[in-house]
PDB file of N, CA and C in Angstrom:
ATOM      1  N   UNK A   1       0.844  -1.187   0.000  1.00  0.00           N
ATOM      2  CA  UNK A   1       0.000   0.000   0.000  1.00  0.00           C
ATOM      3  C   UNK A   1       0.881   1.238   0.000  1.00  0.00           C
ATOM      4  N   UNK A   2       0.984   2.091  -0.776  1.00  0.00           N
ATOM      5  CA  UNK A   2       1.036   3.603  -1.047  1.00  0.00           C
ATOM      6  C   UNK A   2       0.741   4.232   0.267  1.00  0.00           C
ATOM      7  N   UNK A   3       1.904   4.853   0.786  1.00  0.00           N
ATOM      8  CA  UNK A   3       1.268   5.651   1.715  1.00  0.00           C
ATOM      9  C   UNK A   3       1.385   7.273   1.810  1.00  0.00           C
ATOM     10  N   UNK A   4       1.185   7.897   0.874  1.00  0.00           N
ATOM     11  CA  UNK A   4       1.538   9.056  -0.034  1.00  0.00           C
ATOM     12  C   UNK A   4      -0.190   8.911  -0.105  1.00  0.00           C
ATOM     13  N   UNK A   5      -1.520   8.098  -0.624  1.00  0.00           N
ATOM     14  CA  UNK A   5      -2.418   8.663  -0.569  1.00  0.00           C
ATOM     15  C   UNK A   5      -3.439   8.807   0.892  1.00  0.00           C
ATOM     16  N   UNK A   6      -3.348   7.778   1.605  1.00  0.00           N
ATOM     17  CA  UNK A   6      -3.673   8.789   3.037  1.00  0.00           C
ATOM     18  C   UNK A   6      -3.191   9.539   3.766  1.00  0.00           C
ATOM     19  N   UNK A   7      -1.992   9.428   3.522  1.00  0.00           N
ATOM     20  CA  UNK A   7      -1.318  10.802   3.986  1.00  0.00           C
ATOM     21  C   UNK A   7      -1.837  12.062   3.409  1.00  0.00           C
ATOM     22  N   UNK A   8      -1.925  11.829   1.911  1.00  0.00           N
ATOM     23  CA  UNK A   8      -2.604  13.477   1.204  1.00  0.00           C
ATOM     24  C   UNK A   8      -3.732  13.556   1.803  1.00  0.00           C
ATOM     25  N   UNK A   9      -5.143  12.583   2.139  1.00  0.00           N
ATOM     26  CA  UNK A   9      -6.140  12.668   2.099  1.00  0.00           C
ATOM     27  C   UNK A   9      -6.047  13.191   3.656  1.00  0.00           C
ATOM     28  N   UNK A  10      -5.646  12.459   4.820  1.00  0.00           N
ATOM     29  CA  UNK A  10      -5.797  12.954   6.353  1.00  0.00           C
ATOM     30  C   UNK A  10      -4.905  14.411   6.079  1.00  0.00           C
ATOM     31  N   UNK A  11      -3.740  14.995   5.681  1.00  0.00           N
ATOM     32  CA  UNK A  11      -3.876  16.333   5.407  1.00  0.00           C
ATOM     33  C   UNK A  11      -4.465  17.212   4.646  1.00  0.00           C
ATOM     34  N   UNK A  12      -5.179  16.981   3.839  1.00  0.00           N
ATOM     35  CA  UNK A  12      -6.532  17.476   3.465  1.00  0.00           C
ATOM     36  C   UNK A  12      -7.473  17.598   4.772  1.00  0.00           C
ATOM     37  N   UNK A  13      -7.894  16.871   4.922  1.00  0.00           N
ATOM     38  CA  UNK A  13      -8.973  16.759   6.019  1.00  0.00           C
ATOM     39  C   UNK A  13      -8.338  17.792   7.229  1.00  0.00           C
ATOM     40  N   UNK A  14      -7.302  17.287   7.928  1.00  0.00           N
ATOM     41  CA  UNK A  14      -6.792  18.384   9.003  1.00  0.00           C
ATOM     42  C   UNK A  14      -7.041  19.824   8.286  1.00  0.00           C
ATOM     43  N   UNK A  15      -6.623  20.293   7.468  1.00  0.00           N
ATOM     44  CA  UNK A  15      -6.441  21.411   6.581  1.00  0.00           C
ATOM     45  C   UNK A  15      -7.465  22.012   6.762  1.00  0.00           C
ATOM     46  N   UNK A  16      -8.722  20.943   5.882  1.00  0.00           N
ATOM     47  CA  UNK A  16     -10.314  21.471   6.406  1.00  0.00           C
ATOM     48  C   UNK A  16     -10.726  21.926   7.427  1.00  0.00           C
ATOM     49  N   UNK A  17     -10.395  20.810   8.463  1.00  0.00           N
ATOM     50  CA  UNK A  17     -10.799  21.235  10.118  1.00  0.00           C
ATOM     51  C   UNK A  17     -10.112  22.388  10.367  1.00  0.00           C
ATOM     52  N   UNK A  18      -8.714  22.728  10.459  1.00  0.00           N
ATOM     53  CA  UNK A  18      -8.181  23.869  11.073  1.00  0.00           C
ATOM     54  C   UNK A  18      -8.564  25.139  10.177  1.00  0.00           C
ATOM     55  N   UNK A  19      -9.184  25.391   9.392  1.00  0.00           N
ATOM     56  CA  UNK A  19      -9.821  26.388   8.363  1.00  0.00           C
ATOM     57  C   UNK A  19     -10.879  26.483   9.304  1.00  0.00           C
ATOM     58  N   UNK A  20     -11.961  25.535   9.787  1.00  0.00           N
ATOM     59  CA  UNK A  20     -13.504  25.471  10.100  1.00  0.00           C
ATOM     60  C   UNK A  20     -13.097  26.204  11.674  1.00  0.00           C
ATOM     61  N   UNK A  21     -11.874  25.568  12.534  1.00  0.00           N
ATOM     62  CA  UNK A  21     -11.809  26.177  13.568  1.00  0.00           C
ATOM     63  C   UNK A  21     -11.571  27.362  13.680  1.00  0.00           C
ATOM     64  N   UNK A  22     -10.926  28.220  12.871  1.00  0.00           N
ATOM     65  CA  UNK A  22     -10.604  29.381  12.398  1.00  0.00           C
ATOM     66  C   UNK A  22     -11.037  30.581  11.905  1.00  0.00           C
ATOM     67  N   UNK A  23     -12.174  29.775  10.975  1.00  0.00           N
ATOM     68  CA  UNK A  23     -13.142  30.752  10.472  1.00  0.00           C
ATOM     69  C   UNK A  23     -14.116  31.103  11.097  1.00  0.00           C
ATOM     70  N   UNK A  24     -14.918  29.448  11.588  1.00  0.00           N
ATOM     71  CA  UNK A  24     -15.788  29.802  11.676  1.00  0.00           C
ATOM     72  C   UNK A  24     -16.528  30.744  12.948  1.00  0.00           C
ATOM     73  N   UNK A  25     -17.857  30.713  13.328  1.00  0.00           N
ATOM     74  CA  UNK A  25     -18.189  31.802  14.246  1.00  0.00           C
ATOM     75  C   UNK A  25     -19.411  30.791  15.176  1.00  0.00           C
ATOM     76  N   UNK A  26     -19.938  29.485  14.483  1.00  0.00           N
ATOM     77  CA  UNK A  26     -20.706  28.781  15.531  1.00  0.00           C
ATOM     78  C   UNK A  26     -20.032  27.469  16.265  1.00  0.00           C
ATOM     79  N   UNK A  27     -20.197  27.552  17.562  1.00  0.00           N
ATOM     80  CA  UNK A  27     -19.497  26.489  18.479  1.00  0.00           C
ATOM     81  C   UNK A  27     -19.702  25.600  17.670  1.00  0.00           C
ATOM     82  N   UNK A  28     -21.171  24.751  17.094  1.00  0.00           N
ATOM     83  CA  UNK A  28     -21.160  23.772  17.102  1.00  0.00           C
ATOM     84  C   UNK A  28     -20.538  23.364  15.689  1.00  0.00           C
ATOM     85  N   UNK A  29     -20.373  24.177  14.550  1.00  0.00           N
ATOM     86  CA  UNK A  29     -19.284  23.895  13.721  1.00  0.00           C
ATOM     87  C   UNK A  29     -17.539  23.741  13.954  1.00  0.00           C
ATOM     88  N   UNK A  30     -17.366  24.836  14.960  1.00  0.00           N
ATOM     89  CA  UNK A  30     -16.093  24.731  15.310  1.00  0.00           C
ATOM     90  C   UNK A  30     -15.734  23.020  15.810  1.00  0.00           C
ATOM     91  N   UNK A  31     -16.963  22.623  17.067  1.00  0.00           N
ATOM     92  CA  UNK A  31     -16.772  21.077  17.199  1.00  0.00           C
ATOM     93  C   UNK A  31     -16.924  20.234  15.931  1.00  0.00           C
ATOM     94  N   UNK A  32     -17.590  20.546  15.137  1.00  0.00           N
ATOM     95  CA  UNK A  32     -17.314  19.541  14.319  1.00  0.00           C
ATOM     96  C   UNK A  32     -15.843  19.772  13.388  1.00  0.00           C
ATOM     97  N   UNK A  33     -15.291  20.891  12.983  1.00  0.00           N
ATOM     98  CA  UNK A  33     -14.314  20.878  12.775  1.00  0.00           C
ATOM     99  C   UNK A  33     -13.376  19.987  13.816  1.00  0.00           C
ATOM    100  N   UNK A  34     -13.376  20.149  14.697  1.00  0.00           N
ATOM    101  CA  UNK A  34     -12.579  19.596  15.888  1.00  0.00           C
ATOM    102  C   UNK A  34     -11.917  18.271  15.480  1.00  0.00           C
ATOM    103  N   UNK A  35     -13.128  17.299  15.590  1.00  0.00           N
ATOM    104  CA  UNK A  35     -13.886  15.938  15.047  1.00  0.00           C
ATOM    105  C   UNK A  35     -13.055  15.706  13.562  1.00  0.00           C
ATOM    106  N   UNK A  36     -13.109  16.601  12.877  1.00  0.00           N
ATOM    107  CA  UNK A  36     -12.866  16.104  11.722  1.00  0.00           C
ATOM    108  C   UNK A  36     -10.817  15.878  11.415  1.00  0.00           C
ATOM    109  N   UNK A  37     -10.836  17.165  12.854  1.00  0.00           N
ATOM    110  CA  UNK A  37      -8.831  17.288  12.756  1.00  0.00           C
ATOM    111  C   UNK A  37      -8.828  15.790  13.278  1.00  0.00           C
ATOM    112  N   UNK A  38      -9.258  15.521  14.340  1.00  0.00           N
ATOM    113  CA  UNK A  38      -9.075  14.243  14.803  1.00  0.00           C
ATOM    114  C   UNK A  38      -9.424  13.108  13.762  1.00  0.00           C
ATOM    115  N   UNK A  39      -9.899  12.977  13.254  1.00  0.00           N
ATOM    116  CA  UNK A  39     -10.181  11.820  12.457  1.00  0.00           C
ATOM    117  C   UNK A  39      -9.318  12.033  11.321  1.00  0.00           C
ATOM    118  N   UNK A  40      -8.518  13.352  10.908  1.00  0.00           N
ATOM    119  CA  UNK A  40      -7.508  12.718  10.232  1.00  0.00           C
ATOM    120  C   UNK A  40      -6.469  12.177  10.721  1.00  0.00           C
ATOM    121  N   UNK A  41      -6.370  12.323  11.740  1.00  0.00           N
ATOM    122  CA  UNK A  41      -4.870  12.018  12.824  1.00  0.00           C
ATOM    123  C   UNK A  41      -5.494  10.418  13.002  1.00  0.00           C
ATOM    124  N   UNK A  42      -7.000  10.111  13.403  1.00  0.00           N
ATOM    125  CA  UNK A  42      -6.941   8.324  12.834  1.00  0.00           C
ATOM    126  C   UNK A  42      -6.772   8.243  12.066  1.00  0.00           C
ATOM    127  N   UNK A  43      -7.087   8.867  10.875  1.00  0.00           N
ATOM    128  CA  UNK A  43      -6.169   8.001   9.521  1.00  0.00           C
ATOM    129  C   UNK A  43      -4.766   8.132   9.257  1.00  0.00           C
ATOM    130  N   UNK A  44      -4.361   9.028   9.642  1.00  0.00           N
ATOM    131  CA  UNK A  44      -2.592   8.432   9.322  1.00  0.00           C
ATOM    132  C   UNK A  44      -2.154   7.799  10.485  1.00  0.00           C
ATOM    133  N   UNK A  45      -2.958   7.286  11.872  1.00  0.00           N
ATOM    134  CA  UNK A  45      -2.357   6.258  12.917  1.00  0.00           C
ATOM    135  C   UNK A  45      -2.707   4.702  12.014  1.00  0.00           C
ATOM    136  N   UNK A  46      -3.815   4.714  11.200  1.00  0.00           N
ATOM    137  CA  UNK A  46      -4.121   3.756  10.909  1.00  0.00           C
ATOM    138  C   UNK A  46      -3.115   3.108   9.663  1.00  0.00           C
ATOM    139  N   UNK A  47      -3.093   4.362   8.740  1.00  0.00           N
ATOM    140  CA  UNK A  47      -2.166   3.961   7.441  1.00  0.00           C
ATOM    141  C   UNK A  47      -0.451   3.923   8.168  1.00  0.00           C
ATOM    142  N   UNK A  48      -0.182   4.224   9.145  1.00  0.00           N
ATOM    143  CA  UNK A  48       1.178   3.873   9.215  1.00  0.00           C
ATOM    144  C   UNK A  48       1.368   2.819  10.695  1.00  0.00           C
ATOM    145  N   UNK A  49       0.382   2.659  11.012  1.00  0.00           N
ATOM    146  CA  UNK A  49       0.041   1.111  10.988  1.00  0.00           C
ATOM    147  C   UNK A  49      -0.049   0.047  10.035  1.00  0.00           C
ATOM    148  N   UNK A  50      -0.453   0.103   9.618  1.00  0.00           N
ATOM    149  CA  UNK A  50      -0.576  -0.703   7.676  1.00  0.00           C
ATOM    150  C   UNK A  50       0.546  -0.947   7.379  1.00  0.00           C
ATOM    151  N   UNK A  51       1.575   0.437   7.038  1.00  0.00           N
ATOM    152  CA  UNK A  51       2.387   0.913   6.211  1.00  0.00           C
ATOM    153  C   UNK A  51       4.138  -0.261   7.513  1.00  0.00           C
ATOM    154  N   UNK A  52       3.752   0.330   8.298  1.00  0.00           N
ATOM    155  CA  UNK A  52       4.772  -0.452   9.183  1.00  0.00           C
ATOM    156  C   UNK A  52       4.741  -1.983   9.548  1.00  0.00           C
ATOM    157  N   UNK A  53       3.431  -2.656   9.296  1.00  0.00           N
ATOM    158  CA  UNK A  53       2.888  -3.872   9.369  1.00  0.00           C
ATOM    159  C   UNK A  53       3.583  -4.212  10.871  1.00  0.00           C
ATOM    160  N   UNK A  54       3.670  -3.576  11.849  1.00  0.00           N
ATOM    161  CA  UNK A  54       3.403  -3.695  13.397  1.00  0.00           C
ATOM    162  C   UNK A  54       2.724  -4.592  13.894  1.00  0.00           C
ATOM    163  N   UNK A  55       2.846  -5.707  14.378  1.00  0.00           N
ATOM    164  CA  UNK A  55       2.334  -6.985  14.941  1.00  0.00           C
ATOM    165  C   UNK A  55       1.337  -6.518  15.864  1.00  0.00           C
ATOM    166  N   UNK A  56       1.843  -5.604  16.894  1.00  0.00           N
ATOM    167  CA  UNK A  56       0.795  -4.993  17.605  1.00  0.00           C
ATOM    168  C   UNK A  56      -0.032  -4.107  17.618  1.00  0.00           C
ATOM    169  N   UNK A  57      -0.412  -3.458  16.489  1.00  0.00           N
ATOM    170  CA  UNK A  57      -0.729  -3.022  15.760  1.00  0.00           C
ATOM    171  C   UNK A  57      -1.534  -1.997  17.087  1.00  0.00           C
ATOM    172  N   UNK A  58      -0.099  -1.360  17.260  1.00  0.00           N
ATOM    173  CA  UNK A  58      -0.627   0.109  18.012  1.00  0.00           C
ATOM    174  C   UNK A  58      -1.499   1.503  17.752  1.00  0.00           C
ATOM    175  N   UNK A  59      -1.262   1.458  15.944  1.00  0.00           N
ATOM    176  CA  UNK A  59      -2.188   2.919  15.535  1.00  0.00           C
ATOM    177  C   UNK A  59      -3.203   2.293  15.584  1.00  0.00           C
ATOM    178  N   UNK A  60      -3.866   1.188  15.846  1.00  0.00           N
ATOM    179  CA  UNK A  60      -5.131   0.913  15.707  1.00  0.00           C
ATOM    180  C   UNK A  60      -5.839   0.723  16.620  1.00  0.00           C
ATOM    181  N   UNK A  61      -5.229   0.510  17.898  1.00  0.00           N
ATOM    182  CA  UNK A  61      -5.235   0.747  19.256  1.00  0.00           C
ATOM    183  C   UNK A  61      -5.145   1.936  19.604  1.00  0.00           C
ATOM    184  N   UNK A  62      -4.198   2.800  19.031  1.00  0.00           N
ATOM    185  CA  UNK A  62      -4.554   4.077  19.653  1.00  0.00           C
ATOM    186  C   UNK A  62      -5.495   4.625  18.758  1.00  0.00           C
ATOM    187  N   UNK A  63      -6.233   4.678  17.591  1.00  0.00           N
ATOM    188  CA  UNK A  63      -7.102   5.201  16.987  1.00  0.00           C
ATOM    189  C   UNK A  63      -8.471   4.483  17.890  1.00  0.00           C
ATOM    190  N   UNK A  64      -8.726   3.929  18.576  1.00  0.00           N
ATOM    191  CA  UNK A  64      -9.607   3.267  19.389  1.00  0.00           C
ATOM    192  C   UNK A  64      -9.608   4.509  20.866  1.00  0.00           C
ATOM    193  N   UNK A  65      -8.908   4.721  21.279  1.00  0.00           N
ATOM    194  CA  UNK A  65      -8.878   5.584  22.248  1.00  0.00           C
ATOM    195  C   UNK A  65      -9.207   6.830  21.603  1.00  0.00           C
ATOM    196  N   UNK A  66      -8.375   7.349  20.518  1.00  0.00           N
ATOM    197  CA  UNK A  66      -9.123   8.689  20.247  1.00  0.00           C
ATOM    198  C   UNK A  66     -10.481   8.293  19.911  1.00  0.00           C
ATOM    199  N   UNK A  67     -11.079   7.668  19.261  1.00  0.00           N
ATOM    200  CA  UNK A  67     -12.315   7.584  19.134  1.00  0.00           C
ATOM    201  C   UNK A  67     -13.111   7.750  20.282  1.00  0.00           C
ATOM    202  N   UNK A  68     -12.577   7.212  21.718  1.00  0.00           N
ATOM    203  CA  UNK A  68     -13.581   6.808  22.941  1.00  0.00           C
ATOM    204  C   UNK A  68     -13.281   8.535  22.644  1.00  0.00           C
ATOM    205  N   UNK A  69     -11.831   9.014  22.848  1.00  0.00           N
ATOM    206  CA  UNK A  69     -11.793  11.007  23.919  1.00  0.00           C
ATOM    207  C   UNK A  69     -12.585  11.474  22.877  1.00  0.00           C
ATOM    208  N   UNK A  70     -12.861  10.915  21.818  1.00  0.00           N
ATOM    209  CA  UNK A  70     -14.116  12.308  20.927  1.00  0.00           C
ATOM    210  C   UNK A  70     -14.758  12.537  21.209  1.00  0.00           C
ATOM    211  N   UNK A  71     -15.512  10.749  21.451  1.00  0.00           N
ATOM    212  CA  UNK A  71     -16.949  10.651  21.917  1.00  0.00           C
ATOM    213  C   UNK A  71     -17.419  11.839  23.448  1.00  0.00           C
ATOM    214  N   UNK A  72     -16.580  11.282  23.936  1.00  0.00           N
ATOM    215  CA  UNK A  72     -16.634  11.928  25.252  1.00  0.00           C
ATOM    216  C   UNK A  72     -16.558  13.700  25.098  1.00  0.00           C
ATOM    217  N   UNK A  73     -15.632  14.583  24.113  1.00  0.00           N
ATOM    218  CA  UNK A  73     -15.210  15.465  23.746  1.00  0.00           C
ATOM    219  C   UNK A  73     -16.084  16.259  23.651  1.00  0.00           C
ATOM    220  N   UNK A  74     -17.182  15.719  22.258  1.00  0.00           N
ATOM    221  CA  UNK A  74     -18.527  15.962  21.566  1.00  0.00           C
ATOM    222  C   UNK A  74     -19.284  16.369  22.748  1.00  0.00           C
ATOM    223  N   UNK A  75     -19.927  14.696  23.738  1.00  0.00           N
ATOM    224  CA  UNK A  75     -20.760  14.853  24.873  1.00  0.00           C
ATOM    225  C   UNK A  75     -20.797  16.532  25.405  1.00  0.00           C
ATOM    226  N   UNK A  76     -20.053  16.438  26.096  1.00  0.00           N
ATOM    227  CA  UNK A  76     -19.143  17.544  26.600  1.00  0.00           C
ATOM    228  C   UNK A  76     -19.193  18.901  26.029  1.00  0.00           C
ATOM    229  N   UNK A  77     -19.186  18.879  24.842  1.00  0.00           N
ATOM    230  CA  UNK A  77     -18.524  20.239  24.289  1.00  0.00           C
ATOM    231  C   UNK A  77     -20.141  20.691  24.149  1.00  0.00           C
ATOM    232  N   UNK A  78     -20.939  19.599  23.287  1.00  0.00           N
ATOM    233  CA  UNK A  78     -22.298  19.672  23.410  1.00  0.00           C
ATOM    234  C   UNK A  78     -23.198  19.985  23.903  1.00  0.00           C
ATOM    235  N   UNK A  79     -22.693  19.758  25.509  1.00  0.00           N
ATOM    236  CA  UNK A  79     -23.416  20.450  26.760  1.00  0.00           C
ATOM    237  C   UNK A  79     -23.492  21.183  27.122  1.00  0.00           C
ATOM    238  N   UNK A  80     -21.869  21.799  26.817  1.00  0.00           N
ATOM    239  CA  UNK A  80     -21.721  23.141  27.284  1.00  0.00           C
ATOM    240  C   UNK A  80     -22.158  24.111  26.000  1.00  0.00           C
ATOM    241  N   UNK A  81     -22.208  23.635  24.653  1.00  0.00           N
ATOM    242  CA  UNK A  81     -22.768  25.262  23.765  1.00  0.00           C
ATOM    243  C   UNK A  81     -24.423  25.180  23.543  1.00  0.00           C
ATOM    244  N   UNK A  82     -24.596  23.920  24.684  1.00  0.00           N
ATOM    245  CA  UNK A  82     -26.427  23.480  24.414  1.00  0.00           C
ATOM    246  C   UNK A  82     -26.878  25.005  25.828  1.00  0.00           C
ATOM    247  N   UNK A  83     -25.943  24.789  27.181  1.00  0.00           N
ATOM    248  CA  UNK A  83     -26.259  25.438  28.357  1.00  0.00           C
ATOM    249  C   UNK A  83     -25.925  26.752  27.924  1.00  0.00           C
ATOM    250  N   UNK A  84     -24.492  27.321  27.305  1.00  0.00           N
ATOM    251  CA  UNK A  84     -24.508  28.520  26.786  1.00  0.00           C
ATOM    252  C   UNK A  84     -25.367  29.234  26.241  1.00  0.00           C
ATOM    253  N   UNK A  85     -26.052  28.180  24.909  1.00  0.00           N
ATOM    254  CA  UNK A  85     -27.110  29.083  24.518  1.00  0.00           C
ATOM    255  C   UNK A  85     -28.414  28.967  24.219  1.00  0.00           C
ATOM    256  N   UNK A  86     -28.642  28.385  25.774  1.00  0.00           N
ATOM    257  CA  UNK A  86     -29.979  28.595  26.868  1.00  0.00           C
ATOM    258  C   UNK A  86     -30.017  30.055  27.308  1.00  0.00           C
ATOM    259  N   UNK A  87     -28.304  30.396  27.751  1.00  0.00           N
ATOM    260  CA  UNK A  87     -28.464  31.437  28.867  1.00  0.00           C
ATOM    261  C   UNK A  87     -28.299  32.442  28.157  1.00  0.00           C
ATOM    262  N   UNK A  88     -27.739  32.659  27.199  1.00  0.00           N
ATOM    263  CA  UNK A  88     -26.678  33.901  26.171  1.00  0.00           C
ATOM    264  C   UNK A  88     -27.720  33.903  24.944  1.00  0.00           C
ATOM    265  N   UNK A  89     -28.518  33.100  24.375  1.00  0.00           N
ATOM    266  CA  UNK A  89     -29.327  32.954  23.352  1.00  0.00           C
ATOM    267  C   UNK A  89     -28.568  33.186  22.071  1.00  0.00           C
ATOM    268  N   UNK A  90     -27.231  32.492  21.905  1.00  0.00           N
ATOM    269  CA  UNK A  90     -26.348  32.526  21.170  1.00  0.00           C
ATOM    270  C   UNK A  90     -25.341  31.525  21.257  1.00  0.00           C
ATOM    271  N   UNK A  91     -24.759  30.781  19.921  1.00  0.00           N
ATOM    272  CA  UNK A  91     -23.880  29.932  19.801  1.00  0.00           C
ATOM    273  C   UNK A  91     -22.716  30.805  19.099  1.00  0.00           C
ATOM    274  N   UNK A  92     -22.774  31.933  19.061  1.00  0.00           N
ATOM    275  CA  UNK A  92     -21.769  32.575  18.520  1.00  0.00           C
ATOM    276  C   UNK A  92     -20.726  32.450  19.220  1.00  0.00           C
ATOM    277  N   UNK A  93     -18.956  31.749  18.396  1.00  0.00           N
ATOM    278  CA  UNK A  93     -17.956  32.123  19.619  1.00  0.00           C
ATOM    279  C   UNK A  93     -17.659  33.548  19.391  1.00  0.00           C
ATOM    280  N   UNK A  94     -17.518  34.144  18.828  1.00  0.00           N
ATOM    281  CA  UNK A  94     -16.921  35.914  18.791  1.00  0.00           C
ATOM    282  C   UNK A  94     -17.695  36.602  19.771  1.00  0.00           C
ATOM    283  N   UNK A  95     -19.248  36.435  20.246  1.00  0.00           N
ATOM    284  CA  UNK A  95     -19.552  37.432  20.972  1.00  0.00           C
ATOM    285  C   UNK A  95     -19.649  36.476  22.590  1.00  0.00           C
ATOM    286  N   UNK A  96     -19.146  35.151  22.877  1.00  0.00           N
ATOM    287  CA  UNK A  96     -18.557  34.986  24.227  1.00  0.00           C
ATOM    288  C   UNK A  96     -17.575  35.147  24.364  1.00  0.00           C
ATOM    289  N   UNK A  97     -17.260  36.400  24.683  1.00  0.00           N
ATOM    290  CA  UNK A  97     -15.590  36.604  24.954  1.00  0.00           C
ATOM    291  C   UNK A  97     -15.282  36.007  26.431  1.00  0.00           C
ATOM    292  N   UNK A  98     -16.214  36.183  27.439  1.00  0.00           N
ATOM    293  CA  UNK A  98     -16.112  35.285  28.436  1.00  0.00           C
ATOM    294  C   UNK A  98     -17.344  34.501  28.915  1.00  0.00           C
ATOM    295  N   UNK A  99     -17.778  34.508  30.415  1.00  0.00           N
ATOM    296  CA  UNK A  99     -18.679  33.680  30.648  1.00  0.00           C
ATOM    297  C   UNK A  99     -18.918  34.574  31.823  1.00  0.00           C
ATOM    298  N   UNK A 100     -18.763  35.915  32.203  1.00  0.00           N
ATOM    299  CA  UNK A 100     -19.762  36.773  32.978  1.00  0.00           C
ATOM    300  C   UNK A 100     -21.159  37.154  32.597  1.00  0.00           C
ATOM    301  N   UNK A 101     -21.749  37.570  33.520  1.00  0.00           N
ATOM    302  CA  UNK A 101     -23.195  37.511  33.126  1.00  0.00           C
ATOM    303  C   UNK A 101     -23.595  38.946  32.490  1.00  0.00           C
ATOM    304  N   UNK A 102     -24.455  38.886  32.124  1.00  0.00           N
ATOM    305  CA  UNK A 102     -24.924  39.859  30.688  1.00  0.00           C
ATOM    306  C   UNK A 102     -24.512  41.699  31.700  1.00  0.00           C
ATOM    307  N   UNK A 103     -24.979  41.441  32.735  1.00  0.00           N
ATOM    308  CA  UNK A 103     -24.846  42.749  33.746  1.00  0.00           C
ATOM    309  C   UNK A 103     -23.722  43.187  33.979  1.00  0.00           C
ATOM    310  N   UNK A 104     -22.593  42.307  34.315  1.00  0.00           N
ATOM    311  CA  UNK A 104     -21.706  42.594  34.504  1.00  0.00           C
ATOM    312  C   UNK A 104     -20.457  42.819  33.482  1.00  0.00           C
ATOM    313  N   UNK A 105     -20.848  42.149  32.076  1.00  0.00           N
ATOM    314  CA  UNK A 105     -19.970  42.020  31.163  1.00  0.00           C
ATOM    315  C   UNK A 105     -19.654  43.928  30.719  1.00  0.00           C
ATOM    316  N   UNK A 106     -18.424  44.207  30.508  1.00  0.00           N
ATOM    317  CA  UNK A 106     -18.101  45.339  30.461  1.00  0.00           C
ATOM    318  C   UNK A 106     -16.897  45.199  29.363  1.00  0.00           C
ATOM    319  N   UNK A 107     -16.681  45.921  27.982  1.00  0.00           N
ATOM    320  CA  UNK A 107     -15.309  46.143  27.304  1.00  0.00           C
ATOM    321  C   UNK A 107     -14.448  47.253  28.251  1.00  0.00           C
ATOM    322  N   UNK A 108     -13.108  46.199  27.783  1.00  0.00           N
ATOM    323  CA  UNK A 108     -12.143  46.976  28.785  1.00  0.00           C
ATOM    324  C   UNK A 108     -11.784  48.409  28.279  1.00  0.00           C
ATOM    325  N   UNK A 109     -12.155  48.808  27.319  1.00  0.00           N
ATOM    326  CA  UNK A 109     -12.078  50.396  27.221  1.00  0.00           C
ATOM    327  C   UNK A 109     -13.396  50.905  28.536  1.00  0.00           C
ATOM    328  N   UNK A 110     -14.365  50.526  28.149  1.00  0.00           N
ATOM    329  CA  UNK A 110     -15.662  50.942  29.392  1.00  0.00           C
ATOM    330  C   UNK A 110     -14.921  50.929  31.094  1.00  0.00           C
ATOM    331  N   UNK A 111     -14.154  49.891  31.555  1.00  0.00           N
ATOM    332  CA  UNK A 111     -13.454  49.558  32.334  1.00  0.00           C
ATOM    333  C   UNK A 111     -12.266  50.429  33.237  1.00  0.00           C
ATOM    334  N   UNK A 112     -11.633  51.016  32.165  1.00  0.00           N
ATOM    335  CA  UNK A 112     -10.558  52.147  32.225  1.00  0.00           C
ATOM    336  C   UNK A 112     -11.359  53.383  32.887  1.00  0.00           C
ATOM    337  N   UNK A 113     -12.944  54.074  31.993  1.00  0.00           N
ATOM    338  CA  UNK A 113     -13.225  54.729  32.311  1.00  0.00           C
ATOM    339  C   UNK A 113     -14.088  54.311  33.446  1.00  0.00           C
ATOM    340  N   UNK A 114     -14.754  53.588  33.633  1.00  0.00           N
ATOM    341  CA  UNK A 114     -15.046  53.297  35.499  1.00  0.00           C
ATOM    342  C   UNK A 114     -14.264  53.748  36.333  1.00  0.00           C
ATOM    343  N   UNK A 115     -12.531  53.011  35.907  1.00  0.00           N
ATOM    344  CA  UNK A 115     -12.471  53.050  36.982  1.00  0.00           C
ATOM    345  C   UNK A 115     -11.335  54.670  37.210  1.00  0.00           C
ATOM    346  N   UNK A 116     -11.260  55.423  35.804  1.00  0.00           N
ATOM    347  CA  UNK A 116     -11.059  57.247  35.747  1.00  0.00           C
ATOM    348  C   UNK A 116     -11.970  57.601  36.776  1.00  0.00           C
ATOM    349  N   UNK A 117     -13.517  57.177  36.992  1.00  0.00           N
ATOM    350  CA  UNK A 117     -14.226  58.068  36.888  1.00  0.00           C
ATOM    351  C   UNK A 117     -14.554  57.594  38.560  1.00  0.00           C
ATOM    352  N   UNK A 118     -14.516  56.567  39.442  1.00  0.00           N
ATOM    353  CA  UNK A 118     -13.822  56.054  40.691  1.00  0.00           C
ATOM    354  C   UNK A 118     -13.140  57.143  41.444  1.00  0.00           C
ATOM    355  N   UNK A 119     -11.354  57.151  40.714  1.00  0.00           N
ATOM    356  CA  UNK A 119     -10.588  57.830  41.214  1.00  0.00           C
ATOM    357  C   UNK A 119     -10.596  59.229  41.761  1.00  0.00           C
TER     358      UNK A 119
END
């Protein structure tokens, strides 16, 4: 087996994902970008598994574990941009810059002058 074409294809795919994490502006695309970097990183554990013909065939074992931390990853990541935007009524990441509450959230130019206007 050629291992010049999953190699092109899982850097393709990473390529994709780190574009989607980058660009984009909704959590739940960014996770799926996530998902997708990872699943090229199983395919080149898997093809150089293949490619090395490893008796113990460790990339395939460890492509088994990343699979479980995705699963779990997803759960997770899921929960939290499901509870975010319950409370924020938004999956946008650009406008959670943090996780204070709507009252208290302040830009740090606003901040400076508080605390001018304090002194």
């Amino acid at each position: 087996m050629h291992l010049v074409y999953p190699a092109v294809l899982a850097a393709l795919l990473f390529c994709t994902g780190l574009y989607g994490v980058l660009a984009r502006r909704n959590a739940i695309l960014v996770l799926m970008s996530v998902e997708l970097m990872l699943n090229a990183v199983n395919l080149n554990l898997v093809a150089f598994d293949v490619w090395l013909r490893d008796e113990l065939h460790a990339g395939q074992a460890l492509t088994l574990f990343t699979i479980a931390i995705a699963a779990a990853e997803i759960g997770i990541g899921l929960a939290i941009v499901l509870l975010v935007y319950r409370n924020r009524g938004t999956a946008d990441v650009d406008r959670l810059r943090d996780l204070a509450e709507d009252g208290q959230h302040t830009e740090p130019a606003d901040r400076e002058h508080q605390a001018e206007a304090a002194a």
